[in-house]
Protein backbone atom coordinates (compact mmCIF):
# COMPACT_ATOMS: atom_id res chain seq x y z
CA UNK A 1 110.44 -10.73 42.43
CA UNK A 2 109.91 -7.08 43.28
CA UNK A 3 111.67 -4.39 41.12
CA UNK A 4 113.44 -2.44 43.61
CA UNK A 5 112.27 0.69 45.55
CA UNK A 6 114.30 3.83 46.39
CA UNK A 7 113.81 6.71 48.55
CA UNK A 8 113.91 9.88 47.21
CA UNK A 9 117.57 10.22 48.42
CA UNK A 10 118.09 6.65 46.70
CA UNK A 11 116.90 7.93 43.98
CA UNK A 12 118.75 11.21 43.49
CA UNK A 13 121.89 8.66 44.06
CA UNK A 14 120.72 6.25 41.53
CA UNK A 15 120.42 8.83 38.92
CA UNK A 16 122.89 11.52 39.69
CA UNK A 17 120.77 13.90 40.73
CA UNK A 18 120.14 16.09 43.71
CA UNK A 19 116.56 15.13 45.58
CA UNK A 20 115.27 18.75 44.46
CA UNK A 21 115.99 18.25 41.33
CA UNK A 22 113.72 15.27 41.43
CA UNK A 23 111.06 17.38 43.29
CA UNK A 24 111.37 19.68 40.56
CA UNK A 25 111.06 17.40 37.78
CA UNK A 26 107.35 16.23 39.88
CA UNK A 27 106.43 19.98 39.85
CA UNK A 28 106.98 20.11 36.67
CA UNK A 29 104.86 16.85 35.41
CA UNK A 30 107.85 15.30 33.76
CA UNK A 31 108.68 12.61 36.34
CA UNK A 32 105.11 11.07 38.42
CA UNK A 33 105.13 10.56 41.88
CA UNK A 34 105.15 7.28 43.01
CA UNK A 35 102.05 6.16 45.45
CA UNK A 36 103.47 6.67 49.04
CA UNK A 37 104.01 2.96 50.70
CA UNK A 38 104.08 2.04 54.77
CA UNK A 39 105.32 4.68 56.94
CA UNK A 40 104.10 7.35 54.89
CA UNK A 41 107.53 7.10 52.62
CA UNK A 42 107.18 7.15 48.64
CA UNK A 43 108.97 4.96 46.90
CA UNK A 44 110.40 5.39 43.61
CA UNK A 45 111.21 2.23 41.16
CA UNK A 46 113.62 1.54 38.48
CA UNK A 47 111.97 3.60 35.97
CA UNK A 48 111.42 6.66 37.75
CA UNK A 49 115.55 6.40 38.04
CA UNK A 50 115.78 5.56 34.70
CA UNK A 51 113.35 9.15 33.41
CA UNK A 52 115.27 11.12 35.62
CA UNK A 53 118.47 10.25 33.83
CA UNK A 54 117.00 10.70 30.39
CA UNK A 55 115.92 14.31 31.90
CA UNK A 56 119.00 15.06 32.45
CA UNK A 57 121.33 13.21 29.63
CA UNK A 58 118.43 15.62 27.08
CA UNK A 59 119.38 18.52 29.20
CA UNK A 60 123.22 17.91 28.98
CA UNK A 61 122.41 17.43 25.26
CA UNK A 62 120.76 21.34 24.90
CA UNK A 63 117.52 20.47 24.96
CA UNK A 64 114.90 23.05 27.22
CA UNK A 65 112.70 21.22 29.97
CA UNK A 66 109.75 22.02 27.58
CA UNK A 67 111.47 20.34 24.72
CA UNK A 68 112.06 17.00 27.00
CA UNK A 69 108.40 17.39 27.96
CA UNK A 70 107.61 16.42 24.44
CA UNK A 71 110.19 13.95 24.07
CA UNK A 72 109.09 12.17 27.05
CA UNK A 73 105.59 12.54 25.25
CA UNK A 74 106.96 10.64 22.22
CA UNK A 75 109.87 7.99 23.83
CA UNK A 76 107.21 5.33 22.74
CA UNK A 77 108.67 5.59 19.11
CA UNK A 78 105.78 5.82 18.00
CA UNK A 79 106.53 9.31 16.45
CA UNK A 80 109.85 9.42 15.76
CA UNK A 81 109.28 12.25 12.69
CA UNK A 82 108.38 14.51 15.72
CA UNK A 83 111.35 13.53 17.35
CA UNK A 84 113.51 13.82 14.71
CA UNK A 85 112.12 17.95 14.16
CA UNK A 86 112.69 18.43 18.03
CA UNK A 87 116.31 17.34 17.46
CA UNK A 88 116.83 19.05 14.52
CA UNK A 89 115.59 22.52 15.55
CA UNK A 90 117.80 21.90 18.54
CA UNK A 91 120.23 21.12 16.22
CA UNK A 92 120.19 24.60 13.89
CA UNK A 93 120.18 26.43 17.06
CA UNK A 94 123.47 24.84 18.46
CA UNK A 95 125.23 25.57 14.72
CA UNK A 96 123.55 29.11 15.14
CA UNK A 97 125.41 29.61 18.56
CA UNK A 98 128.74 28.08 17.34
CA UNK A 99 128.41 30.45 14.64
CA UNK A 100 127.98 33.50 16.85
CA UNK A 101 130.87 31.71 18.90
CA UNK A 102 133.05 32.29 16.06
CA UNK A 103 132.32 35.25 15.18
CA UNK A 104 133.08 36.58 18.69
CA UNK A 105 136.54 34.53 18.89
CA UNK A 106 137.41 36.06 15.89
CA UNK A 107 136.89 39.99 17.12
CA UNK A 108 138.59 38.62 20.27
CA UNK A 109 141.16 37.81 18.47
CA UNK A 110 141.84 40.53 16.52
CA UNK A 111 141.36 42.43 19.15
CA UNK A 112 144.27 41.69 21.65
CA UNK A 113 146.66 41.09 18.19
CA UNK A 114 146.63 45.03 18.05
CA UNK A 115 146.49 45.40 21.54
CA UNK A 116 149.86 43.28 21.80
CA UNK A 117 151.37 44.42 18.28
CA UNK A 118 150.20 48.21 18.35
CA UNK A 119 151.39 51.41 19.38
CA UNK A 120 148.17 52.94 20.49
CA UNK A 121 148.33 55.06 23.70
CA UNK A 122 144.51 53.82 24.13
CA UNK A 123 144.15 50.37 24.47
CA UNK A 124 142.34 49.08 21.13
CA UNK A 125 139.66 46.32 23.24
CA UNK A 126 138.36 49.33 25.23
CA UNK A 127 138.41 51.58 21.97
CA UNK A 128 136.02 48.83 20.62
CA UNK A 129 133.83 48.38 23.07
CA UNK A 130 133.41 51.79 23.72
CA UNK A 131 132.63 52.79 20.03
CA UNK A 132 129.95 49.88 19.91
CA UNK A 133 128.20 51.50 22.81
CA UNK A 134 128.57 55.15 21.38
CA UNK A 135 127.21 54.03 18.14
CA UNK A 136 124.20 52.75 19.86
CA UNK A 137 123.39 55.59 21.76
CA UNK A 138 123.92 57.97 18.66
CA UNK A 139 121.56 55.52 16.57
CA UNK A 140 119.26 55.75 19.86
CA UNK A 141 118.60 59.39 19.67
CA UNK A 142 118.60 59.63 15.99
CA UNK A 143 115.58 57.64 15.96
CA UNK A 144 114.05 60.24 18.66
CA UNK A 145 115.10 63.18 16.71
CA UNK A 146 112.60 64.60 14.26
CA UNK A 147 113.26 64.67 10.63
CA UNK A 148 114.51 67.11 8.66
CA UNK A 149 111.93 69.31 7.93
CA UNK A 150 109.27 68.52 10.19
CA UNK A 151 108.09 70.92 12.41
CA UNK A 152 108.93 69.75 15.98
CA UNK A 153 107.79 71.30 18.90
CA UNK A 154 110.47 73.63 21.23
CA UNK A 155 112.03 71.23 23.83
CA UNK A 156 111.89 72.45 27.32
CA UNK A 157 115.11 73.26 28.63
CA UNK A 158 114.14 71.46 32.42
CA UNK A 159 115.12 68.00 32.53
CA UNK A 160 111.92 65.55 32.77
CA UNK A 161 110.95 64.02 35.83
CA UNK A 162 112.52 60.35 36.28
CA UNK A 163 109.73 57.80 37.46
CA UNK A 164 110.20 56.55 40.90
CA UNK A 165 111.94 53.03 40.73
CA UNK A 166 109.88 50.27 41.06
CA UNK A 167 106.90 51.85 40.30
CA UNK A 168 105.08 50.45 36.89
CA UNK A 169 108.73 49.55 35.54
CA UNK A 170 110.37 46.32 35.27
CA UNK A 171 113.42 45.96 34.03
């Protein structure tokens, strides 16, 4: 007996997807397309539906399109150590970002306790934020200031000309 076929729409269906997604994933090289059949219509099989929800259960887990690329590469088994370093990098940087998490839930925090518990006519969360920005501006032209000591030429007292958006900068 014949393993099934799907249209693309089955497809998407079949694995949860949207049928861009799947055209996507052919752009991409990570799922193949299937040989069209009669009528012109390609038909996708069991374990095109099955590679498209691997795609996506790796994406769900963190990993990067590039990084499934290579675990597609590998799913024989063959190389699980290279599998196993894939994970693991993934991994470090999911501790890295809980860490930052954290840290930012603990600022937060602290944060709205003295907004709620102090007696500050400014409100302390803007305070913060606004010193963080001031400090990096003042660090910003310190490190376009001369030192002390060094000869610097005069500045001119005209502003310089701004460059014309869009011309030679991308931001």
């Amino acid at each position: 007996m014949d393993e099934p076929a799907f249209t693309i729409a089955r497809a998407a269906e079949a694995a949860a997807v949207g049928v861009e997604t799947i055209r996507y994933y052919e752009r991409r090289g990570l799922v193949s397309q299937p040989a069209q059949k009669r009528g012109g219509f390609r038909r996708y099989d069991g374990g095109h539906v099955t590679r498209i929800r691997f795609i996506k259960r790796a994406q769900e887990l963190g990993f990067s399109l590039q990084d499934i690329e290579g675990l597609l590469a590998l799913q024989d088994g063959a190389h699980r150590s290279e599998v196993q370093r894939i994970a693991a990098a993934r991994l470090s940087e999911i501790r890295a970002r809980l860490a930052d998490l954290r840290r930012m839930k603990r600022a937060l925090t602290g944060l709205l306790d003295r907004c709620r518990h102090g007696g500050a006519a400014k409100c302390p969360i803007i305070e913060a934020i606004a010193g963080e920005t001031e400090a990096k501006a003042a660090l910003r032209r310190a490190a376009h200031q001369p030192e002390a000591g060094a000869s610097a030429a005069p500045r001119s007292p005209e502003p310089r000309a701004r460059k014309p958006k869009g011309h030679g900068e991308h931001r």
